[in-house]
C-alpha atoms as a PDB file:
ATOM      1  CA  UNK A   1     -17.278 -32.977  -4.914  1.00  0.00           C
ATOM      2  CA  UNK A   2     -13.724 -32.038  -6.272  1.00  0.00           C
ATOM      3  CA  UNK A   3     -11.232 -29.722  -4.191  1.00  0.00           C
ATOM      4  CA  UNK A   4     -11.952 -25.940  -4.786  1.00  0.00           C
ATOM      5  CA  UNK A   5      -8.348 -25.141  -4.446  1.00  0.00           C
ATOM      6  CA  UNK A   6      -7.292 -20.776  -3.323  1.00  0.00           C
ATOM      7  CA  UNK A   7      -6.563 -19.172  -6.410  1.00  0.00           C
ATOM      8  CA  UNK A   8      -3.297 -17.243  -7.384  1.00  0.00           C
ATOM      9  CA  UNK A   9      -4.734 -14.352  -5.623  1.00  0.00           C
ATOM     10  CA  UNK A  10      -5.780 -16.131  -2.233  1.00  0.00           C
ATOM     11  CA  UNK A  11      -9.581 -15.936  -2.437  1.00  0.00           C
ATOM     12  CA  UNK A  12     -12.005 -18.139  -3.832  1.00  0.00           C
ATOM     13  CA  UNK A  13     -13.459 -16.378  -7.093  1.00  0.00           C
ATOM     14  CA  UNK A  14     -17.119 -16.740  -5.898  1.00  0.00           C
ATOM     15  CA  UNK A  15     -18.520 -12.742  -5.336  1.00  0.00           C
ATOM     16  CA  UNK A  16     -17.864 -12.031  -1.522  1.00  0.00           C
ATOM     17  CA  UNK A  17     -20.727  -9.069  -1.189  1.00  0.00           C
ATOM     18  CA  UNK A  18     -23.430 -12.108  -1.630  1.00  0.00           C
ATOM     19  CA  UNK A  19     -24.179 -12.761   2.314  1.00  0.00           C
ATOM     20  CA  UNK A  20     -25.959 -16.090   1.094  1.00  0.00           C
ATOM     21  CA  UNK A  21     -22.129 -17.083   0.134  1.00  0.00           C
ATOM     22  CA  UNK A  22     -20.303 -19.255   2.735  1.00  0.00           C
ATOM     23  CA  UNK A  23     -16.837 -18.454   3.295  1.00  0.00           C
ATOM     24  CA  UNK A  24     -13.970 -20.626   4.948  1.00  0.00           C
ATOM     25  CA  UNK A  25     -11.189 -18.647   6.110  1.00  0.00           C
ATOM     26  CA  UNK A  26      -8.078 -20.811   7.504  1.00  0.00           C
ATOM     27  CA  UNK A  27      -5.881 -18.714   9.921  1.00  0.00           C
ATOM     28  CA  UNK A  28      -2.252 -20.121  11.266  1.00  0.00           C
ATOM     29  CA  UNK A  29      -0.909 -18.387  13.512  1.00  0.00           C
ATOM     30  CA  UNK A  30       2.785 -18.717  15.191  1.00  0.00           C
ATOM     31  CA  UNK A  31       1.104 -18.202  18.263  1.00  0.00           C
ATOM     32  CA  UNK A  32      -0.554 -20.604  20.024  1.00  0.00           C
ATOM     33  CA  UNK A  33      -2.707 -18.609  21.807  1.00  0.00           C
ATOM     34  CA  UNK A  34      -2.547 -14.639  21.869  1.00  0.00           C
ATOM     35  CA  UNK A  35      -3.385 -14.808  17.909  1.00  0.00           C
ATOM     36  CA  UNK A  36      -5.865 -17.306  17.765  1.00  0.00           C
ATOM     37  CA  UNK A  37      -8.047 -16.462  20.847  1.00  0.00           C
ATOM     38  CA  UNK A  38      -8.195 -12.613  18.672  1.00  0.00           C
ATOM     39  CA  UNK A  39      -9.069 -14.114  15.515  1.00  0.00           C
ATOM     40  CA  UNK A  40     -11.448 -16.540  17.412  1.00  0.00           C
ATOM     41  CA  UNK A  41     -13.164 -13.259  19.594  1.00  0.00           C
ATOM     42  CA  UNK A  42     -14.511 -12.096  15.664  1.00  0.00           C
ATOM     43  CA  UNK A  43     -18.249 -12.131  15.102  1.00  0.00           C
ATOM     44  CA  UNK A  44     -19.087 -15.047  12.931  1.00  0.00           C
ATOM     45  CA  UNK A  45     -22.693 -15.334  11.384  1.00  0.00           C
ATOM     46  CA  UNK A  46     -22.191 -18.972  10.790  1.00  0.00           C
ATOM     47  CA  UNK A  47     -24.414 -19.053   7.699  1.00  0.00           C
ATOM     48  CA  UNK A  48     -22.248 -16.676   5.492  1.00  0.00           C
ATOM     49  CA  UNK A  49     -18.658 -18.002   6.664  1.00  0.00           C
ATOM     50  CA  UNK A  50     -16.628 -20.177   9.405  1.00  0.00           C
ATOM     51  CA  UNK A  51     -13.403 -19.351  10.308  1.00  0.00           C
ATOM     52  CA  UNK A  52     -10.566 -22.364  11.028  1.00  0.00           C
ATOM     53  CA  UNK A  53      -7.923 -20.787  13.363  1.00  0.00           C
ATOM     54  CA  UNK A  54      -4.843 -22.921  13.986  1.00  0.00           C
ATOM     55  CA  UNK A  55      -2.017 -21.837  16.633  1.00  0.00           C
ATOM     56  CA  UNK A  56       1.204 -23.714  15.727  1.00  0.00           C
ATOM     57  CA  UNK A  57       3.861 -22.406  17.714  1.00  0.00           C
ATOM     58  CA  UNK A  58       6.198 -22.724  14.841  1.00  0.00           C
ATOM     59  CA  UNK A  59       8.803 -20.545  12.849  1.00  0.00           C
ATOM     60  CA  UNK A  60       7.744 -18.651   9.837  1.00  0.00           C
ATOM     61  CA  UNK A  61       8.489 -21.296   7.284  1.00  0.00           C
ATOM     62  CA  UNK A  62       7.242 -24.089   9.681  1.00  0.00           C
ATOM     63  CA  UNK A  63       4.308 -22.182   9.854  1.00  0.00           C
ATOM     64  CA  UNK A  64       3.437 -21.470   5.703  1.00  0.00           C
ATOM     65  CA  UNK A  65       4.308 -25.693   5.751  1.00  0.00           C
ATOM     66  CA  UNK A  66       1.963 -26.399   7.894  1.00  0.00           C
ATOM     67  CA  UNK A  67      -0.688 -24.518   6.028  1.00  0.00           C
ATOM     68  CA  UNK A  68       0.087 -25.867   3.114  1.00  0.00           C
ATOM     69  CA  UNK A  69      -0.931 -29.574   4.798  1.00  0.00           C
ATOM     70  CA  UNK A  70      -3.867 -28.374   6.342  1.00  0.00           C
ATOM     71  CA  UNK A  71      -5.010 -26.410   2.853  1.00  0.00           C
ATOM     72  CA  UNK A  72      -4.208 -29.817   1.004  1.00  0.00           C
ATOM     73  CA  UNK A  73      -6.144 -31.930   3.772  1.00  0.00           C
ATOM     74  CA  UNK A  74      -9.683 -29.195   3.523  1.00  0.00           C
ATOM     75  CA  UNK A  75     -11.684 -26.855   1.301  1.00  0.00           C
ATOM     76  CA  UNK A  76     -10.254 -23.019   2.092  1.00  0.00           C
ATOM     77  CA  UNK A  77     -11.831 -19.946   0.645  1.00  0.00           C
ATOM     78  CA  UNK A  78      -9.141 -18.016   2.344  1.00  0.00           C
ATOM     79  CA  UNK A  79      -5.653 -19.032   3.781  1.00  0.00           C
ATOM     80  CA  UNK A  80      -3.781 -16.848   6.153  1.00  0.00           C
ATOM     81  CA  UNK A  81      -0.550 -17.195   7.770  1.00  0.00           C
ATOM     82  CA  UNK A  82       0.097 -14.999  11.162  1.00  0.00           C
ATOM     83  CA  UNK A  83       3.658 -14.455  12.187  1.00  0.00           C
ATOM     84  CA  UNK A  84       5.866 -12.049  13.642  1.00  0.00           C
ATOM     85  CA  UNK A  85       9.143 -11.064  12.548  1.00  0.00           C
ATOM     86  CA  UNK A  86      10.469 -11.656  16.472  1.00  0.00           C
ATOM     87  CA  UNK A  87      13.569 -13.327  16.969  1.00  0.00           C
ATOM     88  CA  UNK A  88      13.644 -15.130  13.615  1.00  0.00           C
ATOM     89  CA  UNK A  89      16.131 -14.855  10.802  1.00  0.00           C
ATOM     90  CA  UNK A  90      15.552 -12.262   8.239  1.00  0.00           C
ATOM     91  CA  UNK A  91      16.292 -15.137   5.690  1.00  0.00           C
ATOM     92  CA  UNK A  92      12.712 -17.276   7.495  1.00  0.00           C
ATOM     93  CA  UNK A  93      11.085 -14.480   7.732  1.00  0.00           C
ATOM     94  CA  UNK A  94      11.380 -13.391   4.101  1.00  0.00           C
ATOM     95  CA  UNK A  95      11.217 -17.083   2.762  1.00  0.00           C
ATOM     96  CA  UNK A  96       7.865 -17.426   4.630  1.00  0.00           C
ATOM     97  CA  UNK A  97       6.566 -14.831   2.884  1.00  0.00           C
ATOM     98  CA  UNK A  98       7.300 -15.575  -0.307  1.00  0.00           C
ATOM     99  CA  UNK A  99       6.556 -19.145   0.393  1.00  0.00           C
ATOM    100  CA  UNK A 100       3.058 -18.268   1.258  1.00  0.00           C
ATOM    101  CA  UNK A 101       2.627 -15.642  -1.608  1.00  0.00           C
ATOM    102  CA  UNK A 102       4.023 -18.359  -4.138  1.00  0.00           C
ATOM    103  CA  UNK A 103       1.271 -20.654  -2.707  1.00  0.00           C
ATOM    104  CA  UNK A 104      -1.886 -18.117  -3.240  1.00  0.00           C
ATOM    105  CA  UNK A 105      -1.774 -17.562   0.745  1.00  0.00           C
ATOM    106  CA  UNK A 106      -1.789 -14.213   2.256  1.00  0.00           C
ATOM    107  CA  UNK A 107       0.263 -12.956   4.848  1.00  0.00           C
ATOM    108  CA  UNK A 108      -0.773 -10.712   8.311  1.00  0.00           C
ATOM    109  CA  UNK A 109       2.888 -10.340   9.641  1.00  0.00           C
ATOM    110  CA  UNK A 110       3.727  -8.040  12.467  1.00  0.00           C
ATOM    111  CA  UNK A 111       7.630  -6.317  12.851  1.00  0.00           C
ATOM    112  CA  UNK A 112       8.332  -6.883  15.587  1.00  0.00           C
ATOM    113  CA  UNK A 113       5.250  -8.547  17.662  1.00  0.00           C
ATOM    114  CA  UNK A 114       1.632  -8.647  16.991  1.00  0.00           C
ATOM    115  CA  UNK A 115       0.838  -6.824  20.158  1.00  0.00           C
ATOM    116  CA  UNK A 116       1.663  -3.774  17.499  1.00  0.00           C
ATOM    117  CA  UNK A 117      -1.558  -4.477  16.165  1.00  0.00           C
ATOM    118  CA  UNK A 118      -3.147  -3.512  19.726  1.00  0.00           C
ATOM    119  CA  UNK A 119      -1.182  -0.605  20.403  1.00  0.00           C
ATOM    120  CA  UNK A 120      -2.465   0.911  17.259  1.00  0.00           C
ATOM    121  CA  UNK A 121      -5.978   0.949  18.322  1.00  0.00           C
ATOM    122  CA  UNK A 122      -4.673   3.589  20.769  1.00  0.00           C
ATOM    123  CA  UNK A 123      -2.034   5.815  18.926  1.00  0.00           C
ATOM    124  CA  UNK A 124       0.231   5.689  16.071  1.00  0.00           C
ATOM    125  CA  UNK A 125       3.567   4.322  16.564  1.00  0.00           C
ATOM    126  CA  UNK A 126       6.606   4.686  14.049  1.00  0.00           C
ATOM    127  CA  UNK A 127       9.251   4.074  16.530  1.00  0.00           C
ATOM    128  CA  UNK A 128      10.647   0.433  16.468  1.00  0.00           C
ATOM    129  CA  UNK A 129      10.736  -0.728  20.333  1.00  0.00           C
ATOM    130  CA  UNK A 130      11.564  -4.019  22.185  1.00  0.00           C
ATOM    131  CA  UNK A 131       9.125  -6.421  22.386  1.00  0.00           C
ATOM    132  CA  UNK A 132       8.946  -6.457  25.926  1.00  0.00           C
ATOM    133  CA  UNK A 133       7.846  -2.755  25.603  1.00  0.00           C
ATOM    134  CA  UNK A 134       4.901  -3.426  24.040  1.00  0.00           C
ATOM    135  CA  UNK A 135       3.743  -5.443  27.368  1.00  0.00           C
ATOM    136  CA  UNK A 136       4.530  -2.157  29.488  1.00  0.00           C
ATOM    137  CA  UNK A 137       2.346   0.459  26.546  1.00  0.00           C
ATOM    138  CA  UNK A 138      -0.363  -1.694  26.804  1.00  0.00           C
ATOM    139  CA  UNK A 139      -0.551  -2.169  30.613  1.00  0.00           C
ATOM    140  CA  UNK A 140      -0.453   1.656  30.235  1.00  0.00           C
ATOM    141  CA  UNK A 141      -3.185   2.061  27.385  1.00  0.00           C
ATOM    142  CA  UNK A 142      -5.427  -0.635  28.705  1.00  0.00           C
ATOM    143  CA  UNK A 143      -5.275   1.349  32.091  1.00  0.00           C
ATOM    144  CA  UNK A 144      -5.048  -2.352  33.680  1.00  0.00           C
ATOM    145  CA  UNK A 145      -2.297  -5.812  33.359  1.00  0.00           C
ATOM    146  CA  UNK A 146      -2.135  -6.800  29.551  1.00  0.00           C
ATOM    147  CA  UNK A 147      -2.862 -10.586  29.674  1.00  0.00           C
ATOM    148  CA  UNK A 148      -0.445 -11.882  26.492  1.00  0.00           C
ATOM    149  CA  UNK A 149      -3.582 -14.372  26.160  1.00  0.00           C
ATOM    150  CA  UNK A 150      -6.473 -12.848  26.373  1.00  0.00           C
ATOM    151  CA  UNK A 151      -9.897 -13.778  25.429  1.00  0.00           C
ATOM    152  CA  UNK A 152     -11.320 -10.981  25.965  1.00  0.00           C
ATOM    153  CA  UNK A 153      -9.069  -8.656  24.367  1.00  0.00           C
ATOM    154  CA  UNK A 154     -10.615  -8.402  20.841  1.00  0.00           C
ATOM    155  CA  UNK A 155     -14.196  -7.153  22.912  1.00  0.00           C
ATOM    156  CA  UNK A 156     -12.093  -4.237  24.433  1.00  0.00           C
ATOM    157  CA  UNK A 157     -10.646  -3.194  21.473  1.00  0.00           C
ATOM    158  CA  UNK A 158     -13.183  -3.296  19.145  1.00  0.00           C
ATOM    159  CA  UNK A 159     -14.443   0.119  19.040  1.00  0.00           C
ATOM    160  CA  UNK A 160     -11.190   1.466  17.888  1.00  0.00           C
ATOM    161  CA  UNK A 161     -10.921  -0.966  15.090  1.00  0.00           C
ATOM    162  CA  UNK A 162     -11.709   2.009  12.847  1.00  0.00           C
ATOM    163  CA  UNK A 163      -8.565   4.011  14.286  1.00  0.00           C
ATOM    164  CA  UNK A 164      -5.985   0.744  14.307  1.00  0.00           C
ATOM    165  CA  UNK A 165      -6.547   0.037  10.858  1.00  0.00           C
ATOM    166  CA  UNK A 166      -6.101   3.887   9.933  1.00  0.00           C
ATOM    167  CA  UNK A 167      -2.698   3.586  12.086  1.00  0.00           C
ATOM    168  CA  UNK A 168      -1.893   0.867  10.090  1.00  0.00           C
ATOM    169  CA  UNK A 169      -2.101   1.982   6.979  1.00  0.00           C
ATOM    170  CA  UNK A 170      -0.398   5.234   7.849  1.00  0.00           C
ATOM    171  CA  UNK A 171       2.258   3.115   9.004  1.00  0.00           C
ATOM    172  CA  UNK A 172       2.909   1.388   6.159  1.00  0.00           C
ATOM    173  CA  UNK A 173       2.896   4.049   3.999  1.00  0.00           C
ATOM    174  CA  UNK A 174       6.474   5.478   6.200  1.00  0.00           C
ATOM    175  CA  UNK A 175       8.309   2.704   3.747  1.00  0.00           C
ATOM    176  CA  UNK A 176       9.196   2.851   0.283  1.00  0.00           C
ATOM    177  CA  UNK A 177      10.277   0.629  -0.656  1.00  0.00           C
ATOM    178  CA  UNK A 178       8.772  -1.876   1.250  1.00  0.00           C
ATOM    179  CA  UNK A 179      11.369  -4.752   3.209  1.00  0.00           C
ATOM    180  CA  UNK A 180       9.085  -6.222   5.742  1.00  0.00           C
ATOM    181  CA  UNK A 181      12.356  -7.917   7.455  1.00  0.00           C
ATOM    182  CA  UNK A 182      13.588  -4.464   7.936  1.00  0.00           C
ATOM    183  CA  UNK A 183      10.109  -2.623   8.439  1.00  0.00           C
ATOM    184  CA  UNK A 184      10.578  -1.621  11.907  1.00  0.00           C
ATOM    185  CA  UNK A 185       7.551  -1.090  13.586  1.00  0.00           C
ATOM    186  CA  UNK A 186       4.670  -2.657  10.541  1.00  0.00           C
ATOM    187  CA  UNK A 187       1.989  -4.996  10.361  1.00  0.00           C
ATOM    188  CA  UNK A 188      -0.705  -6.278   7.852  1.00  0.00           C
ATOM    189  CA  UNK A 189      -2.899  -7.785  10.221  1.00  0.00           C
ATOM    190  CA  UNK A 190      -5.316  -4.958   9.561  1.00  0.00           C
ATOM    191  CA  UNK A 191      -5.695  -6.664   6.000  1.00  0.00           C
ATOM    192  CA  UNK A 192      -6.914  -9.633   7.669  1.00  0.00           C
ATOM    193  CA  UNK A 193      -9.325  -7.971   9.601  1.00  0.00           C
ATOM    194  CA  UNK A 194     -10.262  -5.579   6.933  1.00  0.00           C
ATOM    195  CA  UNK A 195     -11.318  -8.964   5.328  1.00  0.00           C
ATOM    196  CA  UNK A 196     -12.820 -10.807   8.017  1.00  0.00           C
ATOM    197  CA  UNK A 197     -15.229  -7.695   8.006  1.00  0.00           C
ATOM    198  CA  UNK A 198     -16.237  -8.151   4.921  1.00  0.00           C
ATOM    199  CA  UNK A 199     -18.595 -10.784   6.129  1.00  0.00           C
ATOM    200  CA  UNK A 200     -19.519  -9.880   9.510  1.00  0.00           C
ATOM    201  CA  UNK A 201     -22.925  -8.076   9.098  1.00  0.00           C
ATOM    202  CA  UNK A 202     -23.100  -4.347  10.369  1.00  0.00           C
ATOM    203  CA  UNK A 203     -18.956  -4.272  11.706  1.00  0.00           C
ATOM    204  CA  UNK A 204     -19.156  -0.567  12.836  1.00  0.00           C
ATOM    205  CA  UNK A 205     -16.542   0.459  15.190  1.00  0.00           C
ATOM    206  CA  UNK A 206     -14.885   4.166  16.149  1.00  0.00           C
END
């Protein structure tokens, strides 16, 4: 059977609101472990869709590379690439995007760190603050030691999903125009979830 290679837009063309339709996502991450135990943590029915979750520990560009080989080596629905801006250049960090975009990928990015993400399932924050930081608010909001790696963590968040991805959005509407470099704090890994829900049956959270 020949290739079904993603489409300009990212997604395989087949309808996504048929639950008989199986969906493979492919998820690279920078991370080699916070990321992909999250994305891993999601509940998959594994007769609408399977989800292929790579940590590479690589820079941005690295990272859209890699998934470039692994999309050329399988049969994707969906590609994602995960990365934070961190302590990368603004030119990587922009290239990667664009590199991925260009490609038909999409992009869940986090300025500054992708513990953002968590914190947002808690409050909205529109203050950029040191990575570090982000450790100390969560051992705070968690009410307990944030473990960077957790496997556990997506369970405890989950019934704030509802308010994380509102956060999000908010957040992303502070910027016009938009310069995700520069786009200090932001994320789009409520896109990816958003997504990922699509074909989880009955996703309800807060």
């Amino acid at each position: 059977m020949p290739k079904r290679k993603v489409n300009s837009r990212g997604y395989s063309p087949r309808k996504v609101n048929k639950r008989e339709v199986r969906q493979r996502f492919l998820i690279v991450c920078e991370g080699e472990r916070t990321e992909p135990n999250y994305f891993r943590s999601f509940r998959v029915p594994k007769n609408v869709f399977e989800i292929d979750v790579q940590g590479v520990g690589e820079n941005p560009s690295r990272l859209v590379q890699r998934a470039r080989e692994l999309n050329q080596q399988e049969e994707y629905d969906q590609v994602w690439c995960v990365f934070d801006r961190d302590a990368w250049t603004i030119e990587d960090f922009n290239n990667a995007i664009r590199n991925a975009e260009e490609q038909g990928f999409k992009v869940a990015y986090s300025n500054e760190a992708f513990e953002l993400w968590y914190v947002l399932h808690f409050e909205f924050l529109n203050t950029g603050i040191p990575r570090s930081d982000y450790i100390k608010k969560l051992n705070y909001l968690l009410k307990k030691t944030y473990k960077k790696n957790s496997e556990t963590i997506y369970d405890e968040l989950f019934v704030k999903q509802s308010l994380a991805i509102k956060n999000a959005e908010n957040l992303l509407r502070q910027y016009d125009p938009h310069v995700p470099a520069k786009d200090n704090p932001s994320t789009k890994v409520h896109l990816l979830v958003q997504e990922l829900n699509k074909f989880i049956p009955e996703t309800k959270s807060e």
